[in-house]
Protein backbone atom coordinates (compact mmCIF):
# COMPACT_ATOMS: atom_id res chain seq x y z
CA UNK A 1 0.00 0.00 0.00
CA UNK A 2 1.62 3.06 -1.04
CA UNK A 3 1.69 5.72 1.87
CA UNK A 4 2.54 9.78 1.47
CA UNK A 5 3.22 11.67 4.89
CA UNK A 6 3.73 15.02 4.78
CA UNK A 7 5.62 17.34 7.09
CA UNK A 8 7.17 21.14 7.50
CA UNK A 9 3.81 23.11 7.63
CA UNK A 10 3.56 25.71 9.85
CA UNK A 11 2.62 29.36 10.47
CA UNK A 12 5.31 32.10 8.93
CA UNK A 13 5.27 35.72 7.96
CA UNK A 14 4.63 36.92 4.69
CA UNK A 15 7.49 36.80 2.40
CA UNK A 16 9.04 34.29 4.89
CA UNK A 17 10.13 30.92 3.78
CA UNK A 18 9.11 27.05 4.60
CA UNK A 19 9.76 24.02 3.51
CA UNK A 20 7.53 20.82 3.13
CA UNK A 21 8.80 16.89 2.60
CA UNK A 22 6.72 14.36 1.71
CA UNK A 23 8.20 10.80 2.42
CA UNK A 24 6.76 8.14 0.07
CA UNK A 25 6.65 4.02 0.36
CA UNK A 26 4.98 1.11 -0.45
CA UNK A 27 6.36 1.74 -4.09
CA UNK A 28 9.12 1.85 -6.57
CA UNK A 29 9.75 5.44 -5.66
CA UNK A 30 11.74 6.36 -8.39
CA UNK A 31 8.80 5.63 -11.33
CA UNK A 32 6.80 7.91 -9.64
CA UNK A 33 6.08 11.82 -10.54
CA UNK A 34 4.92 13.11 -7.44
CA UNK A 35 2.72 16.44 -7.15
CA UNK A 36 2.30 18.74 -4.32
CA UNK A 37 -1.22 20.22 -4.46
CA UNK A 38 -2.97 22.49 -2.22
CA UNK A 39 -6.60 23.49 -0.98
CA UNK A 40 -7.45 26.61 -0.01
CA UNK A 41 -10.96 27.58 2.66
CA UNK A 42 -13.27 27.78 0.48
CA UNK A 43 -11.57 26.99 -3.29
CA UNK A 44 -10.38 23.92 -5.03
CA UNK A 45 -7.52 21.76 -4.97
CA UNK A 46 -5.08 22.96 -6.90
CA UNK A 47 -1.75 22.00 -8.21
CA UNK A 48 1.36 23.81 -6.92
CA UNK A 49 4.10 21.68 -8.34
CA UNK A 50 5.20 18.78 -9.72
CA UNK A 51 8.20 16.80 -10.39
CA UNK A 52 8.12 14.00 -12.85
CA UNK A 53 10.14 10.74 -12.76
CA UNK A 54 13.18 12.01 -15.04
CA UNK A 55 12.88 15.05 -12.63
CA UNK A 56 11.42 17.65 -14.88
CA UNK A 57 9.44 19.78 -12.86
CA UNK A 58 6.20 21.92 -13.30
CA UNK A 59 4.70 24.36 -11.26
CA UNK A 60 1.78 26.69 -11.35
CA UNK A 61 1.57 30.54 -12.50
CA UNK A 62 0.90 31.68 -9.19
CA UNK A 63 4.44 30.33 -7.79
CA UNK A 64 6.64 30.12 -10.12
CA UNK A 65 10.19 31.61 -9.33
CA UNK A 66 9.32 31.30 -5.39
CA UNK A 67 8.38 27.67 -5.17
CA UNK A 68 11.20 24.92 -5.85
CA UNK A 69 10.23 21.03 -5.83
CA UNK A 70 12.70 18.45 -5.96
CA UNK A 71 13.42 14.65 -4.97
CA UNK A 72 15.78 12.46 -3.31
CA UNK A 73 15.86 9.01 -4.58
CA UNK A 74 17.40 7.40 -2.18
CA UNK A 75 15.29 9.01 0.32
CA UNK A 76 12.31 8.56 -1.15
CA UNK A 77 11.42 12.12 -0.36
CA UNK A 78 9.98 15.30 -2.40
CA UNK A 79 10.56 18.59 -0.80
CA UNK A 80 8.94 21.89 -2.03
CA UNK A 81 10.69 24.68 -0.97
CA UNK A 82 8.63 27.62 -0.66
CA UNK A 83 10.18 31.43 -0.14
CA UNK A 84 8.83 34.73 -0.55
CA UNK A 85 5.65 33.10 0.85
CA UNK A 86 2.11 35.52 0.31
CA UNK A 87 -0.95 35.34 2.69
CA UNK A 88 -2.55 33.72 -0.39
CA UNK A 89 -0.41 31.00 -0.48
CA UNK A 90 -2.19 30.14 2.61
CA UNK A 91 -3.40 26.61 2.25
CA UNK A 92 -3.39 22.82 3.01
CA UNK A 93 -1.41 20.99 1.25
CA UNK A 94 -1.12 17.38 0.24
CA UNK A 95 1.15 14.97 -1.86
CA UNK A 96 0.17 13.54 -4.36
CA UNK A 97 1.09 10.14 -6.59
CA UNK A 98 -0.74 8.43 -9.44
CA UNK A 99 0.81 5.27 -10.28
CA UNK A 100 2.08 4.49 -13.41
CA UNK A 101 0.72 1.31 -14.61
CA UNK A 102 -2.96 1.40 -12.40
CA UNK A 103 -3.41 5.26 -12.87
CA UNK A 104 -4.41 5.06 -9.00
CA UNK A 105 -4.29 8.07 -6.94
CA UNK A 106 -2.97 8.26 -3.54
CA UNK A 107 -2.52 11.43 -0.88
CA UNK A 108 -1.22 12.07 2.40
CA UNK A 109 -3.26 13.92 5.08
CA UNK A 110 -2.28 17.01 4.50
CA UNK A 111 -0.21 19.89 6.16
CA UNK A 112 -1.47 23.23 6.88
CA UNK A 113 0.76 26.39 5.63
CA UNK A 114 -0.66 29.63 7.07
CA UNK A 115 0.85 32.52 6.13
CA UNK A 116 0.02 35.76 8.34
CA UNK A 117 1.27 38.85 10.33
């Protein structure tokens, strides 16, 4: 059974920085593109970033050139480093896999990112 935690949330000031890891297992970690999404109160999920198998990487509009995903292989581990974070990045967020060969998605609980004065 493939398993996502997530960890690193937290409240910070805007334009401070945080940074979130997601530890997968239960798979072959390194066929996986793995996805950091997040849910606002009141909106829909959303995707912040991804970062495919061959570690290309996408991200959305809205934080590009302050978020930064990456992966450790032989950690089995995303991070997404977030910086110059806005109250509107304010959010939970969750990680995200969808298998290759299944197409099944799994996510982790969640961690909440609150970003306020």
């Amino acid at each position: 059974q493939v398993q996502l935690v997530e960890s690193g949330g937290g409240l910070v000031q805007p334009v401070g920085s945080l940074r979130l890891s997601c530890a997968v297992s239960g798979h072959i970690f390194n066929v996986l593109d793995v996805g950091w999404y997040r849910q606002a109160p009141g909106k829909q999920r959303e995707l912040a970033a991804e970062i495919a198998r061959g570690s290309s990487t996408e991200y959305a509009d809205s934080v590009k050139g302050r978020f930064t995903i990456s992966r450790d292989n032989a950690k089995n581990t995303v991070t997404l480093q977030m910086n110059s974070l806005l109250p509107e990045d304010t959010a939970v967020y969750y990680c995200h896999v969808r298998l290759p060969l299944t197409r099944m998605d799994f996510w982790g609980k969640g961690t909440l990112v609150t970003v306020s004065s």
